[in-house]
C-alpha atoms as a PDB file:
ATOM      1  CA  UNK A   1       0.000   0.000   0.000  1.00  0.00           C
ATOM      2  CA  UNK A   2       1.145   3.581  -0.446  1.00  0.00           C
ATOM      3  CA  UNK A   3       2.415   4.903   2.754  1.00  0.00           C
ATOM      4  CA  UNK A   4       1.330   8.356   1.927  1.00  0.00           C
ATOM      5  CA  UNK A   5      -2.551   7.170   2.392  1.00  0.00           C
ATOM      6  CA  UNK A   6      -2.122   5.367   4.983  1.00  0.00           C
ATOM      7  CA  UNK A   7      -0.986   8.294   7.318  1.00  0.00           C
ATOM      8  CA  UNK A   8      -1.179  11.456   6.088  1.00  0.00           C
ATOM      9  CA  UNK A   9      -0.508  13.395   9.278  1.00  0.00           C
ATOM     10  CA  UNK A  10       3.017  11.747   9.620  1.00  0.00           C
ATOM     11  CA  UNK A  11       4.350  14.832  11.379  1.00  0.00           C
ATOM     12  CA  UNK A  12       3.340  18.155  12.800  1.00  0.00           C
ATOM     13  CA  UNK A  13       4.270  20.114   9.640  1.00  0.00           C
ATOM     14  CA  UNK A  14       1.860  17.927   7.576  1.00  0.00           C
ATOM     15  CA  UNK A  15      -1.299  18.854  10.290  1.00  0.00           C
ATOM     16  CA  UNK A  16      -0.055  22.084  10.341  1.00  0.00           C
ATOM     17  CA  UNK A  17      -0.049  22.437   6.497  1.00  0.00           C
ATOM     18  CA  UNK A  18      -3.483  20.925   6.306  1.00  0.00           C
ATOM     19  CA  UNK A  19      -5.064  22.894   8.958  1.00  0.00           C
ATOM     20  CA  UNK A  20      -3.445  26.343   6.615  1.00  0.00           C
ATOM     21  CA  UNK A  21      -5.444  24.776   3.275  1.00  0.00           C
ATOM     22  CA  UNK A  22      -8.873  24.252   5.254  1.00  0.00           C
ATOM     23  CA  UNK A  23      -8.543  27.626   7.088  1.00  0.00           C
ATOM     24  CA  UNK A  24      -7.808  29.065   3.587  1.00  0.00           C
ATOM     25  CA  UNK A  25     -10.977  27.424   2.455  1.00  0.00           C
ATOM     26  CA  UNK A  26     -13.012  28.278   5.228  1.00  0.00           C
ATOM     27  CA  UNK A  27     -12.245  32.194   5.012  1.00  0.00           C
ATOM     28  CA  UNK A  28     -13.232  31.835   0.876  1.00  0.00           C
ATOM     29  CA  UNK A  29     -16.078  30.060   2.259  1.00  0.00           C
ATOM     30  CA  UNK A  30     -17.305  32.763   4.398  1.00  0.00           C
ATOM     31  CA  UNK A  31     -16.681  35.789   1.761  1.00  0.00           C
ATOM     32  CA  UNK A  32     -19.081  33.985  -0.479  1.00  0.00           C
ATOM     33  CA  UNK A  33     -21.548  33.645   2.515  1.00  0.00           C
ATOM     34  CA  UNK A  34     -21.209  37.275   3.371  1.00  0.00           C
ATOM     35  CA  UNK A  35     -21.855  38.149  -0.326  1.00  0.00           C
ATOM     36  CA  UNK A  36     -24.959  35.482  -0.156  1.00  0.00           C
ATOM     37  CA  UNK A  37     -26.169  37.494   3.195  1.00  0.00           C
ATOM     38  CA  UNK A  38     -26.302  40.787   1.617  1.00  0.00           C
ATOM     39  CA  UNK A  39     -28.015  39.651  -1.488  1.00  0.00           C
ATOM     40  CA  UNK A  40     -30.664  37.600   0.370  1.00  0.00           C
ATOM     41  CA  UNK A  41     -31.117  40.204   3.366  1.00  0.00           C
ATOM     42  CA  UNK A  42     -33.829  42.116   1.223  1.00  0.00           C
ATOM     43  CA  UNK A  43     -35.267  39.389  -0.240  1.00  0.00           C
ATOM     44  CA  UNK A  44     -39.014  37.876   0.199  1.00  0.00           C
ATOM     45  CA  UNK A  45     -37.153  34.908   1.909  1.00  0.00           C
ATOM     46  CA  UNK A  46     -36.648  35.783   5.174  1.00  0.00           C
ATOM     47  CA  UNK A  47     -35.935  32.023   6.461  1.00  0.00           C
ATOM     48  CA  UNK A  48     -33.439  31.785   4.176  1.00  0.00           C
ATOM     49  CA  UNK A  49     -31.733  34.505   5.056  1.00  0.00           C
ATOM     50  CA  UNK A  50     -31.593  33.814   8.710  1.00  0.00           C
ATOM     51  CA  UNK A  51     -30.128  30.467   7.968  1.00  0.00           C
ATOM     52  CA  UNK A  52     -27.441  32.306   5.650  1.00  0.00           C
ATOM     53  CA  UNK A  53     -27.092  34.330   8.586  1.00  0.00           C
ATOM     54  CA  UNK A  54     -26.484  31.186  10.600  1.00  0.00           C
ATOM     55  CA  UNK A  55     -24.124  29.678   8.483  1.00  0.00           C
ATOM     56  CA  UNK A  56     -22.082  32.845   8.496  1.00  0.00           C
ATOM     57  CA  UNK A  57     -21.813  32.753  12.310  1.00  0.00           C
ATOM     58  CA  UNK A  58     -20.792  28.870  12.380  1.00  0.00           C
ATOM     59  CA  UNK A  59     -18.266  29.301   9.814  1.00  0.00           C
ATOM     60  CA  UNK A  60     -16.835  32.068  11.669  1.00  0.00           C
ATOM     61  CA  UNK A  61     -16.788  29.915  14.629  1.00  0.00           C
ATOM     62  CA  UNK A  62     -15.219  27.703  12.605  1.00  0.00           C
ATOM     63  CA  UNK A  63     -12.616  30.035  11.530  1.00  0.00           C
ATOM     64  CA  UNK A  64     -11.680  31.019  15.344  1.00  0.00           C
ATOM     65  CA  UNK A  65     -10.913  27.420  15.974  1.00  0.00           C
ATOM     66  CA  UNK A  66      -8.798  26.957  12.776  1.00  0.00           C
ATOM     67  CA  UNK A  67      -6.715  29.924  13.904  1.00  0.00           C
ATOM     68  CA  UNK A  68      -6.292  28.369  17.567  1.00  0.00           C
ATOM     69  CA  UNK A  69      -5.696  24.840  16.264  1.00  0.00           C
ATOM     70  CA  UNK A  70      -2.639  26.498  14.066  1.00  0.00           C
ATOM     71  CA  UNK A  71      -1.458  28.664  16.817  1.00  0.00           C
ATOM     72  CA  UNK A  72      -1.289  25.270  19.171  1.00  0.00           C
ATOM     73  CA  UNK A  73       0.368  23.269  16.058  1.00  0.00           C
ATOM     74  CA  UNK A  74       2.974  25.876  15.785  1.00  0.00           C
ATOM     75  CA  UNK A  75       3.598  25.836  19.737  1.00  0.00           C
ATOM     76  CA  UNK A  76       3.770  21.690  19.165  1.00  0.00           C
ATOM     77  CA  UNK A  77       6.634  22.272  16.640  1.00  0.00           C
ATOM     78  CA  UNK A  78       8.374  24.489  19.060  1.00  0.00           C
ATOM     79  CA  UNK A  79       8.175  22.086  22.187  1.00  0.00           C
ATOM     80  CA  UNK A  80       9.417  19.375  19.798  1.00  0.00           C
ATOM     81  CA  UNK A  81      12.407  21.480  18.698  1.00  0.00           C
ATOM     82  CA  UNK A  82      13.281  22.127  21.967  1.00  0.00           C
ATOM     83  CA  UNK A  83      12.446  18.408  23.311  1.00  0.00           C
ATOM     84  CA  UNK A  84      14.246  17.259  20.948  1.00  0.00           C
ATOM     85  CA  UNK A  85      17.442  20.012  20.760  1.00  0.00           C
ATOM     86  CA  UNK A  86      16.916  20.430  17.020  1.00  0.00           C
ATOM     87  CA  UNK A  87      17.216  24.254  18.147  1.00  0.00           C
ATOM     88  CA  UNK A  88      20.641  23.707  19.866  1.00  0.00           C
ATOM     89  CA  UNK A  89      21.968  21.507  17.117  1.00  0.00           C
ATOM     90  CA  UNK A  90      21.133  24.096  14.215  1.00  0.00           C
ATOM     91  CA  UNK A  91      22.720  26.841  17.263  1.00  0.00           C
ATOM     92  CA  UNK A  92      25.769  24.638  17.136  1.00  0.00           C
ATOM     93  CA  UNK A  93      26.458  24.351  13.732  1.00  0.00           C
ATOM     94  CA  UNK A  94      26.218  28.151  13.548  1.00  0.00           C
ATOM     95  CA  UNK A  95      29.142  28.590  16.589  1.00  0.00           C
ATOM     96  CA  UNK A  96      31.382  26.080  14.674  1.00  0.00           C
ATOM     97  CA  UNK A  97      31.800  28.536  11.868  1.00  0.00           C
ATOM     98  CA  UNK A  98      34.257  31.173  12.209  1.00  0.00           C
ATOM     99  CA  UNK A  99      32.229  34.693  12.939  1.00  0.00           C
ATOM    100  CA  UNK A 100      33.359  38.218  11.401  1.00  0.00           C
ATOM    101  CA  UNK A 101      34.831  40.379  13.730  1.00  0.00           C
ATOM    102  CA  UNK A 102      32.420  42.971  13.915  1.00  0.00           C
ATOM    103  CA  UNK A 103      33.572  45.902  12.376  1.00  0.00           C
ATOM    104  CA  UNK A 104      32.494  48.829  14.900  1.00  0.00           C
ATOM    105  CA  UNK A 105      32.385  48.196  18.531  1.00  0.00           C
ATOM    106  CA  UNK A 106      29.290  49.510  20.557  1.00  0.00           C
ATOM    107  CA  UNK A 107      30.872  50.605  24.245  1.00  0.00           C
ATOM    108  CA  UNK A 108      27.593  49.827  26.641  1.00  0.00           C
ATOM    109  CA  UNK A 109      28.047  51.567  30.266  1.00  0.00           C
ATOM    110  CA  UNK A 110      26.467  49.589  33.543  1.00  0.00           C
ATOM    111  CA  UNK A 111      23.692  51.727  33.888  1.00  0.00           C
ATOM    112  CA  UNK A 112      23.235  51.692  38.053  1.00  0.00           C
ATOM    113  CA  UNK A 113      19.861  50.716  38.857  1.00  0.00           C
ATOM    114  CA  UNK A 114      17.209  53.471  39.795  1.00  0.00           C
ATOM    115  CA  UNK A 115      16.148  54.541  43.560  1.00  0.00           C
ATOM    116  CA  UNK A 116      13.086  52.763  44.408  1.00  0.00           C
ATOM    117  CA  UNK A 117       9.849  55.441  44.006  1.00  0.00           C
ATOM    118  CA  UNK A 118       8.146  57.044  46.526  1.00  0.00           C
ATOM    119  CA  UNK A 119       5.557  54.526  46.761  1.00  0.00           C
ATOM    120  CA  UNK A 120       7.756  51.328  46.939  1.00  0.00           C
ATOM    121  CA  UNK A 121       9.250  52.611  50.012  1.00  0.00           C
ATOM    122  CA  UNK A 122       6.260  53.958  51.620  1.00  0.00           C
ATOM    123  CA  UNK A 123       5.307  50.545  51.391  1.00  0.00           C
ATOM    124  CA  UNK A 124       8.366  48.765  52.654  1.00  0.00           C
ATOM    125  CA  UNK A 125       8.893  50.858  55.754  1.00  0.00           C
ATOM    126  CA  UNK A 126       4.854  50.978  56.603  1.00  0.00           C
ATOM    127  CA  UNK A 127       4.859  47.400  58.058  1.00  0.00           C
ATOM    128  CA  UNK A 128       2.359  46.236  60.075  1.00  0.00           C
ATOM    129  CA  UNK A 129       2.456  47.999  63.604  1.00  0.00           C
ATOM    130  CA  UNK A 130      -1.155  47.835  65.494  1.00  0.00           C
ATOM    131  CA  UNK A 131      -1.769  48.986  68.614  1.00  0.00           C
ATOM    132  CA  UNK A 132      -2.406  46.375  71.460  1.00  0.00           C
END
């Protein structure tokens, strides 16, 4: 049997790519339904366009949840790469070749840290004293 059939969500990048085409399709989807709304909101069919109007809403319901699902594939690739070190590896391979010396240096000062405000040490030396 052809291998490709058999699982075609082999890795996260296939989902991933998969879950792009159908959100792709479900956006076209829902630009035809708005068109469909506007045409049918004055017609003599006011059932029909109520359940355009429905449609509309699930599909951008439906369009929300694509969005997430690709946001949560994409963090899935990213724990992976880390799990995995495939981050560190590709980090390594760019140490191992010899870097330009840069050709200005930038001086950076220590820049001492602030006083605390006002309110930060109103707060600190307020403590809790109560009367007994």
């Amino acid at each position: 049997m052809n291998q490709g059939n058999e699982n075609p969500f082999g890795s996260i990048e296939d989902a991933h790519d998969f879950m792009t085409l159908m959100a792709q399709t479900v956006f076209e989807t829902k630009l035809e339904i708005e068109a469909d709304v506007q045409r049918e909101s004055s017609s003599n069919y006011p059932r029909r366009a109520e359940a355009l109007k429905l449609t509309l809403y699930t599909l951008s319901r439906l369009e929300f949840h694509m969005q997430r699902s690709q946001r949560i594939l994409n963090d899935l690739r990213t724990l992976r790469r880390l799990l995995f070190e495939e981050r560190t590896v590709s980090a390594q391979k760019n140490e191992a070749q010899p870097a330009k010396a840069p050709e200005t240096q930038i001086m950076t000062a220590a820049i001492p840290p602030s006083p605390p405000s006002k309110v930060f040490r109103a707060a600190a030396g307020s403590g809790s004293t109560t009367a007994a």
